[in-house]
Protein backbone atom coordinates (compact mmCIF):
# COMPACT_ATOMS: atom_id res chain seq x y z
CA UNK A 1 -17.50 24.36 -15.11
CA UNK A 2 -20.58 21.77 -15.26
CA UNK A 3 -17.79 19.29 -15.78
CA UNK A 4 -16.32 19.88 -12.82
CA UNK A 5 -19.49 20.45 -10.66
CA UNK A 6 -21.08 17.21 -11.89
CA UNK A 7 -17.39 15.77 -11.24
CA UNK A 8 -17.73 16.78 -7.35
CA UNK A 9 -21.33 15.54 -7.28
CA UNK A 10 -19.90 12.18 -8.34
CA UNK A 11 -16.77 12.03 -5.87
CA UNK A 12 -19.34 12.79 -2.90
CA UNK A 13 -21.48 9.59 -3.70
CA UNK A 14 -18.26 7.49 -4.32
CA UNK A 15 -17.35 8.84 -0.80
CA UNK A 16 -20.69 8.01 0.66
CA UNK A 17 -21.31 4.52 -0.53
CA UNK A 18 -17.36 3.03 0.03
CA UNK A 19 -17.92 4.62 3.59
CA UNK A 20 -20.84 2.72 4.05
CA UNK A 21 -18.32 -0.17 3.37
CA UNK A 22 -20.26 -0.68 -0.34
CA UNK A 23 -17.10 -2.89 -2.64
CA UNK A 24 -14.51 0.25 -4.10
CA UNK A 25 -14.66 -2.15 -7.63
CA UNK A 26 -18.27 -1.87 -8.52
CA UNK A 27 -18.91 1.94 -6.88
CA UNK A 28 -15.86 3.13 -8.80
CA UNK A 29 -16.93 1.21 -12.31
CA UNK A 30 -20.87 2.37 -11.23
CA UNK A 31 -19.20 6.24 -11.35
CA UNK A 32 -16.67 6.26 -14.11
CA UNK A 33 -19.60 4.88 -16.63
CA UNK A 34 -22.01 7.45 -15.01
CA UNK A 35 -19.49 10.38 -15.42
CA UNK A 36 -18.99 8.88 -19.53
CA UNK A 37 -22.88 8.70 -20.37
CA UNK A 38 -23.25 12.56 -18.66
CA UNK A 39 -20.38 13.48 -20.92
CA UNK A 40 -22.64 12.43 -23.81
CA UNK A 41 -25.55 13.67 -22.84
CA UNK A 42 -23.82 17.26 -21.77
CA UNK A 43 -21.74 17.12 -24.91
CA UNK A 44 -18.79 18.32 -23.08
CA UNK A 45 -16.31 15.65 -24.78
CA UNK A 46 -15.55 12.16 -26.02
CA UNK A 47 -14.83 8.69 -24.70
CA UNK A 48 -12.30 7.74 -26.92
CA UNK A 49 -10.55 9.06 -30.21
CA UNK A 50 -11.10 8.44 -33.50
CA UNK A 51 -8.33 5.56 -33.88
CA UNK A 52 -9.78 3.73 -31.16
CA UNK A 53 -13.39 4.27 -31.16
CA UNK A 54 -16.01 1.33 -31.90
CA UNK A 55 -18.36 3.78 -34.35
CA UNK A 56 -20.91 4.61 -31.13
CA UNK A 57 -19.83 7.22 -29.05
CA UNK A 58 -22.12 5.03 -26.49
CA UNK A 59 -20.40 1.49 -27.39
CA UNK A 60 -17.09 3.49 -26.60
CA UNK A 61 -18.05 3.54 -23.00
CA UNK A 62 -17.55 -0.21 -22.61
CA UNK A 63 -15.08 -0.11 -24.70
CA UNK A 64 -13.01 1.94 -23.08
CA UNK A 65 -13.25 -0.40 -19.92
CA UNK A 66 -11.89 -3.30 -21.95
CA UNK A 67 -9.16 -2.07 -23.41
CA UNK A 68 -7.92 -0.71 -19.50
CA UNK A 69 -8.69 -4.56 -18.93
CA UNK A 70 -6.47 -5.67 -21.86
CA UNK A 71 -3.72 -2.93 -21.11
CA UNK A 72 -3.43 -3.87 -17.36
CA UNK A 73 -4.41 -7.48 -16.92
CA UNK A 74 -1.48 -8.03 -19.61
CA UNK A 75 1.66 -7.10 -17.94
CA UNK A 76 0.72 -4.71 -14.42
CA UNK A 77 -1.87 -7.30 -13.68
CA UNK A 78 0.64 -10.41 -13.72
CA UNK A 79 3.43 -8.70 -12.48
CA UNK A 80 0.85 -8.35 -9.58
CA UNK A 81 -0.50 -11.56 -9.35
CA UNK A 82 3.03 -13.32 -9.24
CA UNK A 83 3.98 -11.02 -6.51
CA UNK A 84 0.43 -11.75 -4.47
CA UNK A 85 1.08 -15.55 -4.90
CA UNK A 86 4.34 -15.74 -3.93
CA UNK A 87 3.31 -13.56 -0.90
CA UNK A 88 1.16 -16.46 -0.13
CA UNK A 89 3.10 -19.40 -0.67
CA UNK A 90 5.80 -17.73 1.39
CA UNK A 91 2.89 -17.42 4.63
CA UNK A 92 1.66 -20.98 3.77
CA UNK A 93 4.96 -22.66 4.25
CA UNK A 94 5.77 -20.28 7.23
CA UNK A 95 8.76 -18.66 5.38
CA UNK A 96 6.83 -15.39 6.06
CA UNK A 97 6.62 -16.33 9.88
CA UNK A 98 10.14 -17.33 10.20
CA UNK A 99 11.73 -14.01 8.68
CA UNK A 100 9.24 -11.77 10.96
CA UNK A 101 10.54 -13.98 13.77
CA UNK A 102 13.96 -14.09 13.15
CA UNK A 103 14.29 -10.43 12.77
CA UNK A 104 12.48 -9.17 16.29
CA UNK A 105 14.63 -11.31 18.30
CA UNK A 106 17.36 -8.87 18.62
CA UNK A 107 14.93 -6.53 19.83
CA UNK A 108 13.51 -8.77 22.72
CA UNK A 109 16.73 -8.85 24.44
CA UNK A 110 17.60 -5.13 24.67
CA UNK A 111 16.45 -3.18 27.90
CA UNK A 112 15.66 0.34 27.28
CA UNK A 113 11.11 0.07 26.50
CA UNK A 114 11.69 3.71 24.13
CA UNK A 115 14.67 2.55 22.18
CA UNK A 116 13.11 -0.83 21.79
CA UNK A 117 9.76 0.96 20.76
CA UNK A 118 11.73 2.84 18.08
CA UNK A 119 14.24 0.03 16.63
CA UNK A 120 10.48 -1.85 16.22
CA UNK A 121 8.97 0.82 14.53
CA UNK A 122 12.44 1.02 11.48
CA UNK A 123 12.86 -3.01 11.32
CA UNK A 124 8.89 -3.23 10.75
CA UNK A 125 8.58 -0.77 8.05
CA UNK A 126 11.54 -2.83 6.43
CA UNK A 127 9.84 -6.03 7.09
CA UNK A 128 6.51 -4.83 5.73
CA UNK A 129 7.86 -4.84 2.57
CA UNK A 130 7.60 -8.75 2.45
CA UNK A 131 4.86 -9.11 3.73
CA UNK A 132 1.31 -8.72 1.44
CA UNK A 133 -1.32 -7.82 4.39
CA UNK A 134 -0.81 -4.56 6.18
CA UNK A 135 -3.82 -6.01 8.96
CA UNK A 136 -2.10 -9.93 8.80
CA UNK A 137 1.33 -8.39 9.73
CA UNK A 138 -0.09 -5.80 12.08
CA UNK A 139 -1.50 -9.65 14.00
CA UNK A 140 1.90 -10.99 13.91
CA UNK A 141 3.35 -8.08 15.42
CA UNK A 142 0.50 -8.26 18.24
CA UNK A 143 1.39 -11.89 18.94
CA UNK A 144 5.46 -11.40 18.83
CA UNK A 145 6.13 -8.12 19.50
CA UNK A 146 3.49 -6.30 21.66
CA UNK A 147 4.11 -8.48 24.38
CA UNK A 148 8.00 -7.47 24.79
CA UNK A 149 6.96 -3.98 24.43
CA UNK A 150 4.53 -3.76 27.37
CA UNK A 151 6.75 -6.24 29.56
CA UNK A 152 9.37 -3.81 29.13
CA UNK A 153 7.43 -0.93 30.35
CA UNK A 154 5.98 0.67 27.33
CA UNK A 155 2.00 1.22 27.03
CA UNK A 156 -0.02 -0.86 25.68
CA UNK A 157 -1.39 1.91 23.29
CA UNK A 158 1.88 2.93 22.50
CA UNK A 159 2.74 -0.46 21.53
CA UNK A 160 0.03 -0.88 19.14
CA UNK A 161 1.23 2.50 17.82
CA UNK A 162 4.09 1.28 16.41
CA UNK A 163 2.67 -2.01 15.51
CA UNK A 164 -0.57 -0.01 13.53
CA UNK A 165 2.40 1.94 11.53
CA UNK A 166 4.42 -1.24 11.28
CA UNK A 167 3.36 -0.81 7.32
CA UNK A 168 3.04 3.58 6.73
CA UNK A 169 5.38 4.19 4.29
CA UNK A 170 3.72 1.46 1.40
CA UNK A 171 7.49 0.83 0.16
CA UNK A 172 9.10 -1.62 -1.89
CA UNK A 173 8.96 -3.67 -5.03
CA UNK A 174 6.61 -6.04 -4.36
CA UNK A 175 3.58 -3.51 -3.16
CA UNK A 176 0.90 -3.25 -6.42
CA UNK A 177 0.16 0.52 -5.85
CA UNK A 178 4.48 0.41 -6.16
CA UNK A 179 4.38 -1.36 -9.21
CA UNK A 180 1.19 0.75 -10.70
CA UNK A 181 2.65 4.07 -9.74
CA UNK A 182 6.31 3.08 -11.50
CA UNK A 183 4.30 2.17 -14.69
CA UNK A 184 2.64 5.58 -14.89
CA UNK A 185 6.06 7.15 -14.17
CA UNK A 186 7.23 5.58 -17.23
CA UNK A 187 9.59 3.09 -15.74
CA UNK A 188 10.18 -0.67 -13.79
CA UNK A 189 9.51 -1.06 -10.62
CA UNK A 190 12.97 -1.72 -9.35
CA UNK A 191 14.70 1.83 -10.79
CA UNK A 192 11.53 3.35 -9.35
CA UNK A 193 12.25 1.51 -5.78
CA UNK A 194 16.15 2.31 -5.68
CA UNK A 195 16.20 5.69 -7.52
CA UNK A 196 12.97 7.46 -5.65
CA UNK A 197 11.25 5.71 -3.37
CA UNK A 198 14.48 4.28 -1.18
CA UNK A 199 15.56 7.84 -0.19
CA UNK A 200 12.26 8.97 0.30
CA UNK A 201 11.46 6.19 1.81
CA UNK A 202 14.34 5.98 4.68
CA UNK A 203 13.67 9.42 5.54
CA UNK A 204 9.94 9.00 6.09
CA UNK A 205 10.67 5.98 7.86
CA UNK A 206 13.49 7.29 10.29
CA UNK A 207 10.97 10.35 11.10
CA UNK A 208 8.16 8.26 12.16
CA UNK A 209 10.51 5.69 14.41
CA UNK A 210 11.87 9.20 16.21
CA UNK A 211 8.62 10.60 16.54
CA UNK A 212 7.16 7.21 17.96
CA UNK A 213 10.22 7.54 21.22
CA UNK A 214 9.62 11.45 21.96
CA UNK A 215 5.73 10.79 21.79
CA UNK A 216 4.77 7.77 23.25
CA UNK A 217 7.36 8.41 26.03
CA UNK A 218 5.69 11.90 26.67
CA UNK A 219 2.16 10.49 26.12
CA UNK A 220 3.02 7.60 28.44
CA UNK A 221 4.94 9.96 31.00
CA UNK A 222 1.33 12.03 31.08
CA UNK A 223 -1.07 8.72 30.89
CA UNK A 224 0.84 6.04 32.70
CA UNK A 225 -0.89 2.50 31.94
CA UNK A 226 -1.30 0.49 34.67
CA UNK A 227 -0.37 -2.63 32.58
CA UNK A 228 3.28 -1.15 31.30
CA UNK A 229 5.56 -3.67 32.47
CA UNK A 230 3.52 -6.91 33.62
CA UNK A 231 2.91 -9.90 31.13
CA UNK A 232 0.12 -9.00 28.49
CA UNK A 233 -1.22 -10.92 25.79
CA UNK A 234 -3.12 -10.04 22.34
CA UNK A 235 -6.93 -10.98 22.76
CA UNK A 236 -7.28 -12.92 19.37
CA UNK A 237 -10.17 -14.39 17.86
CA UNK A 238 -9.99 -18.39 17.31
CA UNK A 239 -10.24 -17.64 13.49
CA UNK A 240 -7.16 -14.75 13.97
CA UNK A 241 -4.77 -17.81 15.76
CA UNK A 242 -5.67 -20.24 13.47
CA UNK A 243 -4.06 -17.34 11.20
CA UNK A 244 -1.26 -17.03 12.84
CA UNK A 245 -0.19 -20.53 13.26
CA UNK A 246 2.59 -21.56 11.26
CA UNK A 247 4.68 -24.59 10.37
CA UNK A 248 8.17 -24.87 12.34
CA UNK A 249 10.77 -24.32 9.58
CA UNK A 250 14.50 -24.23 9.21
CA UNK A 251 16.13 -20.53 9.80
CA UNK A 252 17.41 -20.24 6.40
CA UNK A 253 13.97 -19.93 4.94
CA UNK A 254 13.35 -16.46 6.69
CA UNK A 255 15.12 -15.42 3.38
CA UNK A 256 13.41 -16.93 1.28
CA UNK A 257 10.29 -14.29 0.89
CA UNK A 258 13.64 -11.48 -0.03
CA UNK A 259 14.64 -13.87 -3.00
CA UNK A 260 13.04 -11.69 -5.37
CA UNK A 261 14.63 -8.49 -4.31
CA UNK A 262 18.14 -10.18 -3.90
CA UNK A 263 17.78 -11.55 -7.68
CA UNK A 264 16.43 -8.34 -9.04
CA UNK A 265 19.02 -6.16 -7.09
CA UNK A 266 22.14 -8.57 -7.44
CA UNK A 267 21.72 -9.24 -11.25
CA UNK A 268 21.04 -5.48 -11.93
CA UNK A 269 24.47 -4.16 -9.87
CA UNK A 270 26.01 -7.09 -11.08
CA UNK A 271 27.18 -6.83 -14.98
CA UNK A 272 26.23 -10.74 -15.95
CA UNK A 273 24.31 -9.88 -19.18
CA UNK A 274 21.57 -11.65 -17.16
CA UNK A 275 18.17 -9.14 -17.52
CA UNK A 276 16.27 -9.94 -13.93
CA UNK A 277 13.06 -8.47 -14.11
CA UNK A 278 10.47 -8.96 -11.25
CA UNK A 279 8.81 -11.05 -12.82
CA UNK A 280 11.02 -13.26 -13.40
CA UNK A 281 12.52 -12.92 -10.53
CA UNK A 282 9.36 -14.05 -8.61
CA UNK A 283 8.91 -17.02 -11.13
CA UNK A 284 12.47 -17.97 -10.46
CA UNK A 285 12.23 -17.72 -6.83
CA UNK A 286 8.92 -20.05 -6.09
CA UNK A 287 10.97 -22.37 -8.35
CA UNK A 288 13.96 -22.37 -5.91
CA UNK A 289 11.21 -22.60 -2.70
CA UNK A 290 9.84 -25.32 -4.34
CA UNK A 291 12.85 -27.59 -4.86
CA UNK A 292 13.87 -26.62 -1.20
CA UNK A 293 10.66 -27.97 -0.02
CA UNK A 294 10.78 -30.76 -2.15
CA UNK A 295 14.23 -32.18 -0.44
CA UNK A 296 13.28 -31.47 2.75
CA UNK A 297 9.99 -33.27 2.80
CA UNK A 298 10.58 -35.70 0.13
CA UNK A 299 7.10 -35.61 -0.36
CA UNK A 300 5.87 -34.42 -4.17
CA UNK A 301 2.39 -34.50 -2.91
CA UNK A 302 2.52 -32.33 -0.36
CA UNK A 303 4.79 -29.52 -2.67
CA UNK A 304 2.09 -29.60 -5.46
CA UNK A 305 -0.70 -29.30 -2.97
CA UNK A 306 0.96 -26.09 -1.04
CA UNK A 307 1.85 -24.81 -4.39
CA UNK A 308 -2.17 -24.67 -4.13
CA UNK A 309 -1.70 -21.63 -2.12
CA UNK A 310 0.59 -19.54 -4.88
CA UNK A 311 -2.39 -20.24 -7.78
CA UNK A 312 -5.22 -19.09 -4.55
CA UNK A 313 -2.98 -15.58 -4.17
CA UNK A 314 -2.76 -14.91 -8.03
CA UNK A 315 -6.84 -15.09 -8.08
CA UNK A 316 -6.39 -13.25 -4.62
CA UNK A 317 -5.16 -10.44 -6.73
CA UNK A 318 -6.91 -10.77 -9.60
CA UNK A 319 -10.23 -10.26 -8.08
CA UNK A 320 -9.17 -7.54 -5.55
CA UNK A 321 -6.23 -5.77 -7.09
CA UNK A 322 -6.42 -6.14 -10.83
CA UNK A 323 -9.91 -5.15 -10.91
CA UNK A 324 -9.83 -2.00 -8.33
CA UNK A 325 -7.20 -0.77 -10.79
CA UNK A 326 -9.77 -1.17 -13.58
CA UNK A 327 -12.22 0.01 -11.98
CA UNK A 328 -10.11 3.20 -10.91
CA UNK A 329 -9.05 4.16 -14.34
CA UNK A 330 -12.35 4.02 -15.41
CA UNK A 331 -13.36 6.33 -12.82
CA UNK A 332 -10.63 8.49 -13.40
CA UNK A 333 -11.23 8.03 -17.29
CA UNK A 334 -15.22 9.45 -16.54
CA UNK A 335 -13.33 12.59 -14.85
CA UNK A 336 -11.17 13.17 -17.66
CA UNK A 337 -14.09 12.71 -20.43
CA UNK A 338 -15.97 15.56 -18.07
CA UNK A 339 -13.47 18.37 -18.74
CA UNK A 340 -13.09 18.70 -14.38
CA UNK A 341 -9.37 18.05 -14.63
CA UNK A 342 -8.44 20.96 -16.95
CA UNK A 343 -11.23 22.99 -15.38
CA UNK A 344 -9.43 22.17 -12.01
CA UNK A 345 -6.08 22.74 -13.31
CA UNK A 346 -6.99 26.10 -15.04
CA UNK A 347 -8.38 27.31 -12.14
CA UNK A 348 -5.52 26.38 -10.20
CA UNK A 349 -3.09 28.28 -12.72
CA UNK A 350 -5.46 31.10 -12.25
CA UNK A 351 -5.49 31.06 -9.12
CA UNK A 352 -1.50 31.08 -8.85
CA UNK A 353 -1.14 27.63 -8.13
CA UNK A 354 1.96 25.77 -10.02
CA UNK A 355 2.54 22.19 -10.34
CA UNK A 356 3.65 22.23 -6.77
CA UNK A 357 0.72 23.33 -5.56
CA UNK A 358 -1.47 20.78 -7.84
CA UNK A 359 0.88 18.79 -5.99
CA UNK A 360 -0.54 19.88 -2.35
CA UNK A 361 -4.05 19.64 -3.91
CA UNK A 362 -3.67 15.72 -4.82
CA UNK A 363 -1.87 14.94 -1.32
CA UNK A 364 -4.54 16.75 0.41
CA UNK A 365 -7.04 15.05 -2.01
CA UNK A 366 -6.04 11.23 -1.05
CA UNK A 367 -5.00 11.84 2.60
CA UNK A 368 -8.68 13.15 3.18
CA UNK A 369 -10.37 10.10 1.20
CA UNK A 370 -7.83 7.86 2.89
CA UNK A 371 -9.18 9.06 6.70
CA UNK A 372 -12.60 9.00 5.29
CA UNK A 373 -12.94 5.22 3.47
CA UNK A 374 -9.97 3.43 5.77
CA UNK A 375 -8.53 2.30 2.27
CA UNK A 376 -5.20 3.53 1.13
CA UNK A 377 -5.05 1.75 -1.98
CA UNK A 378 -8.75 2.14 -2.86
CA UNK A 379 -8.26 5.75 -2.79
CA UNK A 380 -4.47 6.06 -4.52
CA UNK A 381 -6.10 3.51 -7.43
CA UNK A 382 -8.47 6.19 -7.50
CA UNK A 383 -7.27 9.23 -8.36
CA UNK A 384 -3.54 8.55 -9.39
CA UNK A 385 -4.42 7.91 -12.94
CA UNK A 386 -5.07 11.76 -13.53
CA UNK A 387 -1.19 12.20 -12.45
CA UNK A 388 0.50 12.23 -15.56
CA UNK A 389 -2.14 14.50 -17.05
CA UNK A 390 -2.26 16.99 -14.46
CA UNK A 391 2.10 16.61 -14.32
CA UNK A 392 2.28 17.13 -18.18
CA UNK A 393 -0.29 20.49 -17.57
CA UNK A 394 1.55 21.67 -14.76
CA UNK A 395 4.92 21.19 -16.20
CA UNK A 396 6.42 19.13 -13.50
CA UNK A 397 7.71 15.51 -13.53
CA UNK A 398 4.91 12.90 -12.93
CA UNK A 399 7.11 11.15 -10.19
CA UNK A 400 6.58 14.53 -7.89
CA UNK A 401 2.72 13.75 -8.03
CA UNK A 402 2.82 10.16 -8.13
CA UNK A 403 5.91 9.79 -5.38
CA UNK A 404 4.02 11.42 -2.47
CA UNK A 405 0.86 10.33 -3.52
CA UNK A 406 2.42 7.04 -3.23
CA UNK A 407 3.34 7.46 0.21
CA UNK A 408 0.91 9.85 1.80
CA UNK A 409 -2.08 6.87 0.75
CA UNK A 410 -0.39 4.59 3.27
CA UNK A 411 0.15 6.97 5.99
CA UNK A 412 -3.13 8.03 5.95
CA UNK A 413 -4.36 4.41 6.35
CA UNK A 414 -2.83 4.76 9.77
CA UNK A 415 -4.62 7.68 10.94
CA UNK A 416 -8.31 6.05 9.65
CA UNK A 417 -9.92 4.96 12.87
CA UNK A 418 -12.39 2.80 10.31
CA UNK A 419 -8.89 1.37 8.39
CA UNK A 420 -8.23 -2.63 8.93
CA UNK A 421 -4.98 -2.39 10.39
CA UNK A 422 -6.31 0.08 12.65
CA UNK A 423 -9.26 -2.15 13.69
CA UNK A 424 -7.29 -5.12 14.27
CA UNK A 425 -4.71 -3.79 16.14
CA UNK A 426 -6.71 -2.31 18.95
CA UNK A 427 -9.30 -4.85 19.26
CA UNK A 428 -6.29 -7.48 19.72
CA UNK A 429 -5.51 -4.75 22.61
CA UNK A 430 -9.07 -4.06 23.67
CA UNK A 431 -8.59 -0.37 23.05
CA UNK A 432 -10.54 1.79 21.05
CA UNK A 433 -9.67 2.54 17.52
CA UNK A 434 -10.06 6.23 18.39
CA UNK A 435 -8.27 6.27 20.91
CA UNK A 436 -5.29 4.37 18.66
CA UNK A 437 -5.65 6.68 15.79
CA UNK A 438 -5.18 9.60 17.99
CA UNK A 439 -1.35 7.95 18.94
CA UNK A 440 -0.42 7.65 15.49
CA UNK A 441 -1.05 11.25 14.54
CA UNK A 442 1.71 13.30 15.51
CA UNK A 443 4.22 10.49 14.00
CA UNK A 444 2.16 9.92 11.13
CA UNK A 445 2.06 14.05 10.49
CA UNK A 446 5.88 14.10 11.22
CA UNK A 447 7.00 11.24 8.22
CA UNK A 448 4.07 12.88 5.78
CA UNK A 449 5.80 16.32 5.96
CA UNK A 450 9.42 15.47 5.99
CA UNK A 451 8.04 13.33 3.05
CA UNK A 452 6.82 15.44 0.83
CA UNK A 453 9.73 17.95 1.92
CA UNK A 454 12.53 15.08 0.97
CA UNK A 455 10.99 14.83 -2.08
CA UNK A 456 10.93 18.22 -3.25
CA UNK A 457 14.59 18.88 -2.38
CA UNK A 458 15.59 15.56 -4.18
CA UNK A 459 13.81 16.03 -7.39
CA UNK A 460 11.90 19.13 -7.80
C-alpha cells in the first residue's frame, strides 16, 4: 500500500509540472528515478534482477535507463526515425501538400454543407495517416478546407470541428505510438494495422463523421453563425503561411507519401518471397522519391540538399519521440519497482474487477491525463508500458489494453482545450478553444464508446 500511495503522490506532480507546460522527457525521467531511489530506501523491491544487475542496487537505477535506451533506440527508435524523416521529406518537396490537395477536391464541388462536413471528417482521418503533425495538418485543412465548408453554409465552429478531429483515431503504420504499441503486443506494425486497428479503426472513424452531420447541423440549427455561407479565410500567422507554402508539383507525387504502405501491403498479400518490412519499405521509398526528383530537376544539388530535410526529421524524432519513450518506460519502470501495479491490480480483483475492468481503469486513466496535459502521446508513452503486466495479471490479451488505449489517447487530444491541434485550429478561426472543445465532445464521446465496444466484440 505505501507503494501505491507514494505511486499517486508521484503521478500528481508529473500532472502538475507537464500542465504547467514543463518538457514530458525530463519530468517523466525526474519521476521514474525518484519512484526507483524510494523503492530502495522503502525496501519494497528491486531495480533489476540478478542477471542484469550492475552489483549496486543504486548503479541499477541508471542502468536500467540505458538498457531501455539500447532496447528501443535499436530497432523501435529507427523504425521511428525513418518514418519521421520520410514524413518530412515528403512536406519539403510538397508531396505531402499535393496528396492533401488532391484528395479534398471532390469534396469542394458537392452541394449539400452536412454531407460535405461528414465526407471531410472520413477522408481526413484517412489522410492523417500520412501526415506526421496532427496541429500542421489541422493548418492545411484551415487553409483548403475550412473555407468550402463555411461558403457552403456550415459554421465556422463546426468547420473547425471536423478539421480539430481531422487526426482522432491515431491510426496507421506510420504513427510511433502505432509502432510502440504493436511491439508490446508482440508483433509488426503492419499485422497490428490490418488485423486490429483497421476494423477498429473504420468503425471509430465512421461514428465520429455521423456524429459530426447530426451535431453540428443541430448545434448550427440552434446557434446560426452569421458568417455560414459568405467567403471566410483562416487568420494565419506570417510564420504559419510560410508553413504552409509549398512547391507546385506534378499530381502523381500525391502518392508518393502512401509508398510505404503500398510496398508493405502489396508485397505481404502478394506471395513474391520478397519480406517488406517498414523499414525497408520507407528506405526503399525515399530511394524511389529521390530518383523521381532527380529526373525531374536534373539538378543533384538540389536532391542532396532537400534530402537535408529527411536526416532533420530522423533527429526530429530522436529528440522528441525516442526519448519520451525512454523516458516513459522509466517512469513506468519506477511504478513497477514500487509494488503500485500489483497493489492496484489486487485491489481491483478484490474489488471484483476483471481484466475488463482494468481495462476501463487504463482508458479512464489516459483519457483524463490526455484532457489534463493536451498531449496524447505524452500520456499513452506514459502509462502503456504497464499493459502487458497488468494483461498477463488480469488474464486478458495485451492488445485489449493496448488497442483502446491506443485510440482513446488521440481522441482525447481532441477534447483538450490546452491540446495543439486544438489551439491552432481556433485561433486560425478566432474562436475560443473552449468554445471548440465543447463541439468536439459529443462526436469525440460517440467514436470512444463504439470504440472500445468494437473492440470487445472483435477480440475479447
Amino acid at each position: 500500500m505505501l507503494g501505491l500511495l507514494i505511486a499517486i503522490v508521484v503521478v500528481v506532480w508529473v500532472a502538475r509540472y507537464v500542465l504547467k507546460k514543463y518538457p514530458a522527457q525530463p519530468i517523466l525521467f525526474t519521476a521514474g528515478i525518484v519512484m526507483m531511489v524510494l523503492t530502495l530506501v522503502f525496501g519494497l523491491g528491486e531495480i533489476l534482477p540478478a542477471k542484469s544487475s550492475t552489483g549496486s542496487p543504486w548503479l541499477d537505477i541508471i542502468q536500467s535507463i540505458s538498457m531501455a535506451f539500447s532496447s528501443r533506440a535499436a530497432k523501435l527508435g529507427m523504425i521511428i526515425m525513418l518514418i519521421g524523416g520520410f514524413s518530412k521529406y515528403m512536406d519539403k518537396i510538397g508531396a505531402s501538400t499535393a496528396l492533401v490537395r488532391i484528395a479534398i477536391k471532390p469534396l469542394q464541388k458537392l452541394g449539400h454543407p452536412y454531407i460535405v462536413l461528414a465526407l471531410t471528417s472520413i477522408l481526413s482521418n484517412v489522410l492523417a495517416m500520412f501526415i506526421s503533425s496532427a496541429s500542421g495538418f489541422g493548418l492545411l485543412l484551415m487553409v483548403t478546407m475550412y473555407p468550402v465548408l463555411v461558403r457552403l453554409g456550415v459554421s465556422r465552429i463546426a468547420a473547425c470541428a471536423v478539421i480539430a478531429t481531422a487526426s482522432a483515431p491515431g491510426w496507421g503504420p506510420a504513427g510511433a505510438d502505432s509502432i510502440f504499441a504493436a511491439e508490446l503486443c508482440g508483433m509488426e506494425i503492419v499485422p497490428y494495422f490490418v488485423q486490429y486497428q483497421v476494423p477498429v479503426g473504420i468503425a471509430t472513424v465512421l461514428t465520429l463523421a455521423i456524429a459530426h452531420f447530426f451535431v453540428q447541423r443541430w448545434f448550427d440549427a440552434k446557434n446560426p453563425d452569421e458568417m455560414a455561407g459568405k467567403d471566410v479565410s483562416a487568420k494565419m500567422t506570417d510564420d504559419q503561411l510560410a508553413a504552409q507554402e509549398s512547391p507546385k508539383v506534378p499530381a502523381f507525387y500525391a502518392l508518393l507519401p502512401t509508398l510505404p504502405l503500398i510496398f508493405v501491403l502489396f508485397f505481404g498479400l502478394v506471395d513474391l518471397g520478397i519480406k517488406m518490412d517498414i523499414s525497408l519499405a520507407t528506405l526503399v521509398s525515399i530511394f524511389l522519391t529521390m530518383l523521381i526528383e532527380f529526373i525531374r530537376h536534373r539538378d543533384g544539388k538540389k536532391t542532396c540538399i532537400d534530402i537535408g530535410s529527411f536526416w532533420n526529421g530522423m533527429g526530429l524524432q530522436m529528440a522528441t519521440v525516442v526519448t519520451l519513450i525512454v523516458a516513459a518506460e522509466t517512469f513506468s519502470k519506477g511504478l513497477i519497482s514500487l509494488g503500485a501495479i500489483d497493489t492496484l491490480i489486487k485491489g481491483a480483483q478484490d474489488a471484483g474487477f476483471g481484466g475488463i475492468g482494468m481495462m476501463f481503469v487504463f482508458v479512464s486513466i489516459i483519457i483524463a491525463a490526455t484532457l489534463i496535459t493536451g498531449s496524447g502521446n505524452a500520456t499513452f508513452f506514459a502509462f502503456v508500458p504497464l499493459a502487458p503486466k497488468v494483461a498477463a495479471l488480469s488474464g486478458i490479451s495485451p492488445v485489449l489494453l493496448i488497442l483502446p488505449m491506443n485510440f482513446v489517447s488521440n481522441l482525447a487530444r481532441s477534447l483538450s482545450p490546452i491540446a495543439a491541434v486544438v489551439i491552432v485550429v481556433a485561433g486560425a478561426a478566432s474562436l475560443s478553444p473552449m468554445d471548440l472543445a465543447k463541439r468536439t465532445f459529443i462526436p469525440i464521446l460517440a467514436a470512444t464508446v463504439v470504440n472500445i465496444a468494437v473492440t470487445l466484440i472483435l477480440f475479447f
